[in-house]
Protein backbone atom coordinates (compact mmCIF):
# COMPACT_ATOMS: atom_id res chain seq x y z
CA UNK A 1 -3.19 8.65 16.83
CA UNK A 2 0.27 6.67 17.39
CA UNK A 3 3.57 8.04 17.26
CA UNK A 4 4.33 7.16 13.22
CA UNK A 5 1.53 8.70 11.96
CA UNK A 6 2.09 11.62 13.98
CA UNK A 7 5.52 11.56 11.92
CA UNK A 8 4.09 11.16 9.07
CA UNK A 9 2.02 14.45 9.82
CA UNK A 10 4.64 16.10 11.12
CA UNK A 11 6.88 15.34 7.47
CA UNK A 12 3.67 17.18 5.86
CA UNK A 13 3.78 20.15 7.86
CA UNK A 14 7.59 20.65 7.25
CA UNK A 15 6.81 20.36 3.66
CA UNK A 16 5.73 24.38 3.28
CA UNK A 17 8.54 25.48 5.18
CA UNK A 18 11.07 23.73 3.20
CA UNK A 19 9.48 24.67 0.18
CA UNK A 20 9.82 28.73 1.45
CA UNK A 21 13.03 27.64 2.49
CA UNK A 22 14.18 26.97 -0.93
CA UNK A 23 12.23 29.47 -2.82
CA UNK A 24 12.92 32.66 -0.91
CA UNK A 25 16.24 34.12 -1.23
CA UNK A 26 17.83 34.54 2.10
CA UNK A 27 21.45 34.26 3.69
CA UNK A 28 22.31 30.47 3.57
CA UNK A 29 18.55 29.29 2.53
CA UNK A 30 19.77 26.54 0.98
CA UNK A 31 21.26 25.03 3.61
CA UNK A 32 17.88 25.17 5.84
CA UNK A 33 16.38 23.77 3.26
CA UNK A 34 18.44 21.24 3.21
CA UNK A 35 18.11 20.83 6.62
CA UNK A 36 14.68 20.80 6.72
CA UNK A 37 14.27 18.07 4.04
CA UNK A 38 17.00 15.96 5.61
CA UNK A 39 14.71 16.17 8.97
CA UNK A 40 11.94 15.57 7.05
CA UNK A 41 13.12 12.36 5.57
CA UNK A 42 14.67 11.15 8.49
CA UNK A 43 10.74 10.95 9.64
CA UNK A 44 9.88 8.77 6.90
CA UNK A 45 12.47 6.59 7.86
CA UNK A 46 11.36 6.19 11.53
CA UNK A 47 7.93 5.89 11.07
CA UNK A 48 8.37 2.79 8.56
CA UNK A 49 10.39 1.42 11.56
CA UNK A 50 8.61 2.11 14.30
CA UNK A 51 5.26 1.38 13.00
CA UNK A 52 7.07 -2.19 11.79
CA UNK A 53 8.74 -2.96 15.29
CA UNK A 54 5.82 -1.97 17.43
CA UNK A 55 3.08 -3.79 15.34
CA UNK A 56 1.59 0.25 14.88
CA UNK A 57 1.05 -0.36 11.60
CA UNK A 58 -2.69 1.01 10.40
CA UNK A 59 -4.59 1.73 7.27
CA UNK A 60 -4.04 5.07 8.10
CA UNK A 61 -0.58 5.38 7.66
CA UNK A 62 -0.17 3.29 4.62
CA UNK A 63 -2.73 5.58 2.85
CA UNK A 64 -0.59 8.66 4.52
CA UNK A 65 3.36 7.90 4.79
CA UNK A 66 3.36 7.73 0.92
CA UNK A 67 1.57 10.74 0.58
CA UNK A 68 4.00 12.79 2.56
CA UNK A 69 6.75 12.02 0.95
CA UNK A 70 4.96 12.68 -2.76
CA UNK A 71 4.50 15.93 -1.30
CA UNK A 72 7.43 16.47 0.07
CA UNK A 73 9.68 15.07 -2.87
CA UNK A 74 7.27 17.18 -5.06
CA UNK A 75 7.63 20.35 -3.47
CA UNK A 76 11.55 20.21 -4.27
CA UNK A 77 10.94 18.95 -7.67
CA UNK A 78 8.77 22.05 -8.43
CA UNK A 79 11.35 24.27 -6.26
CA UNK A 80 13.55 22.47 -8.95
CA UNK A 81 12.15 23.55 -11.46
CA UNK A 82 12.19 26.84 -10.80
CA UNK A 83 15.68 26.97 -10.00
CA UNK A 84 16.80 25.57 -12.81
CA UNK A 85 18.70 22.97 -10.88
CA UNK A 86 19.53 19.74 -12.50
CA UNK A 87 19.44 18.69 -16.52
CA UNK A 88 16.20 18.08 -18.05
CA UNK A 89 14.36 18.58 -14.50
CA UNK A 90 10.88 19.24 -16.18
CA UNK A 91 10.79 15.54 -17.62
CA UNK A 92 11.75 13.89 -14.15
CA UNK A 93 9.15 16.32 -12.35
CA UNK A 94 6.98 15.20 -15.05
CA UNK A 95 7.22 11.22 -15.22
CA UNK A 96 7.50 11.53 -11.23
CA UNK A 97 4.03 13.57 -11.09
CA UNK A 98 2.56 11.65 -13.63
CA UNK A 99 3.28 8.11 -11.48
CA UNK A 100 2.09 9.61 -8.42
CA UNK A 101 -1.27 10.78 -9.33
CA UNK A 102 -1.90 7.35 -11.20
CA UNK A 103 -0.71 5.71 -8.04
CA UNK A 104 -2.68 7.95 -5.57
CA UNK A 105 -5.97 7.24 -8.08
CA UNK A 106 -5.75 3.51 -8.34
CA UNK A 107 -4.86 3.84 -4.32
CA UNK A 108 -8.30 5.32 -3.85
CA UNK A 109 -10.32 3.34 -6.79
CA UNK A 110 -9.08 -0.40 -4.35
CA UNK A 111 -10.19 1.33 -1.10
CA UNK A 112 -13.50 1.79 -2.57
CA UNK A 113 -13.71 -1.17 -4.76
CA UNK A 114 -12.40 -3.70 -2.34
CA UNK A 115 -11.84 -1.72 0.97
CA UNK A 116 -8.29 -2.83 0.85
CA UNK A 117 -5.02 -0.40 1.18
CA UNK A 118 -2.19 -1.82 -0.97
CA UNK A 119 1.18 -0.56 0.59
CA UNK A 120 4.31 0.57 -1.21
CA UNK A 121 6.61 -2.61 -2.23
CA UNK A 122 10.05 -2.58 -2.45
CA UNK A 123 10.60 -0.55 -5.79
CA UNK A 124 8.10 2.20 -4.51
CA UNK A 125 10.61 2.58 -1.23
CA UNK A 126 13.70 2.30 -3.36
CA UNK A 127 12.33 5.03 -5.64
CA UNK A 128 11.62 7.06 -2.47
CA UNK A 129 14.77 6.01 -1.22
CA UNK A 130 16.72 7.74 -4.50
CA UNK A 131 14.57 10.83 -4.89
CA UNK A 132 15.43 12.02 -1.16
CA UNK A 133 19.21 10.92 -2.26
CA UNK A 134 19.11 12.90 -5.09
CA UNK A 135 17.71 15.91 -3.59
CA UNK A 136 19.61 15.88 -0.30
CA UNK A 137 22.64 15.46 -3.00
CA UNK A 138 21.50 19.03 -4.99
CA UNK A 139 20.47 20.39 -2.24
CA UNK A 140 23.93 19.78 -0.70
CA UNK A 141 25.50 21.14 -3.60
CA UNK A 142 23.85 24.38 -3.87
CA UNK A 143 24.73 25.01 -0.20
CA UNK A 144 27.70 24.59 -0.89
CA UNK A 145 28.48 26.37 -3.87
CA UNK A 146 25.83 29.00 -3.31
CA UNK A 147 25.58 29.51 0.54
CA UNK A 148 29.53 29.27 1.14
CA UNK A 149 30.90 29.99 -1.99
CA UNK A 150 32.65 26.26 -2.12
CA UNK A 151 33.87 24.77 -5.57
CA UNK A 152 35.04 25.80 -9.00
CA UNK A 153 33.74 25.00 -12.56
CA UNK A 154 34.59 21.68 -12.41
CA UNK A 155 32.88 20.68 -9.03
CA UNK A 156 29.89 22.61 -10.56
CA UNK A 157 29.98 20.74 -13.45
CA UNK A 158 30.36 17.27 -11.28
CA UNK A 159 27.84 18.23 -9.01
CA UNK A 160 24.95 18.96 -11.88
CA UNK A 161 25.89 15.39 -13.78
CA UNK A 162 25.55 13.75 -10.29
CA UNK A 163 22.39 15.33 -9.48
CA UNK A 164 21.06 14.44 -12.67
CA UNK A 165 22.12 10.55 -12.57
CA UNK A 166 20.03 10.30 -9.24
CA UNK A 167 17.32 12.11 -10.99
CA UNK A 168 17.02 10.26 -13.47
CA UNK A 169 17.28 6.94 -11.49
CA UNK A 170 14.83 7.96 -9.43
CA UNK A 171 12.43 8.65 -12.29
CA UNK A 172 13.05 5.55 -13.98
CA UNK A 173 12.38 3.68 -10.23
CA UNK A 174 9.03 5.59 -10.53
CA UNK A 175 8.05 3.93 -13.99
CA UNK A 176 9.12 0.27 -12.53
CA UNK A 177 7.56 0.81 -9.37
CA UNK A 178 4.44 2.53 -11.09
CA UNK A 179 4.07 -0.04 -13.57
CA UNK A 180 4.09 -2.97 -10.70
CA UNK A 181 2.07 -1.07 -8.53
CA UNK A 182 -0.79 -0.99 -11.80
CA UNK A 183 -0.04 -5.19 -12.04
CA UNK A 184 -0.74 -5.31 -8.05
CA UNK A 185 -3.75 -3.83 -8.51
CA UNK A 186 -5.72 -4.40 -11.52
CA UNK A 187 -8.08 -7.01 -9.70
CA UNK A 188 -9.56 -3.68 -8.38
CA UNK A 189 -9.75 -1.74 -11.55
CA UNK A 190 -13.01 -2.36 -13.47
CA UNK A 191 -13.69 0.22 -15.55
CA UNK A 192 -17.46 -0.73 -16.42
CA UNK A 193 -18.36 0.71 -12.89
């Protein structure tokens, strides 16, 4: 196994632990949380690179590096939830959900149809790209107001319409990306078989 996909497995095994991390109340678990997401992304961003510069890319880790980060962008969506952070956070966990288990179907319906592993294009990375913005953003903010007791009203109230632009952007990326993703592949959908 190279060095990216080892990355990419590592990002999945950090995935529980930041998901305990944001879930359990302890001193300052917010911030390793947010820690443990920002290392966790900054995996997904290597990987691409490495397995790009070093010609390491492999079937493998196409099927894989997008799978991490759905479950890692998921797990703080439903830790999201939970915690109430962001407006209307249900509908983005939703739409975001709902275009990752169509894409992760029609990913496995054109490896068996056709053998052949479409990769993410650039409105699949740029929704990536704003997801892991927007929750290194909250997660951010809720250190700081929560683990160190930083900001008034007003940089609460900032923070929560910030968080919920990048949200929202992010879902949005995931219907644009979704629905070009379905174009990409519909030479591999038949629906008679």
């Amino acid at each position: 196994m190279n060095t990216p996909n080892k990355l990419t497995i590592a990002r999945i095994i950090a995935t529980p632990f930041f998901m305990a991390a944001l879930m359990i109340d302890f001193p300052y678990h917010y911030t390793v949380a947010l820690l443990l997401f920002a290392l966790a992304s900054l995996t997904d961003l290597i990987d691409g690179k490495m397995a790009r510069k070093y010609n390491l890319v492999t079937d493998f880790g196409k099927f894989l590096d997008p799978l991490a980060d759905k479950m890692l962008t998921t797990a703080a969506f439903l830790g999201f939830i939970k915690l109430g952070i962001g407006a209307q956070i249900t509908w983005i966990t939703f739409i975001v959900l709902f275009r990752e288990f169509m894409i992760s179907s029609i990913r496995l319906v054109t490896v068996s149809s056709g053998g052949k592993v479409i990769a993410a294009n650039m409105w699949g990375k740029s929704k990536t790209v704003c997801q892991m913005a927007g929750i290194i953003f909250a997660l951010l903010s809720y250190a700081l107001i929560s683990d160190f007791g930083i900001g008034n009203e007003v940089f609460v109230t900032a923070c929560n319409a910030i968080i919920s632009i990048l949200l929202w952007a992010s879902a949005i990326l995931c219907i644009i990306s979704g629905a070009i993703y379905l174009f990409a592949a519909k030479e591999y959908i038949d629906p008679s078989k």
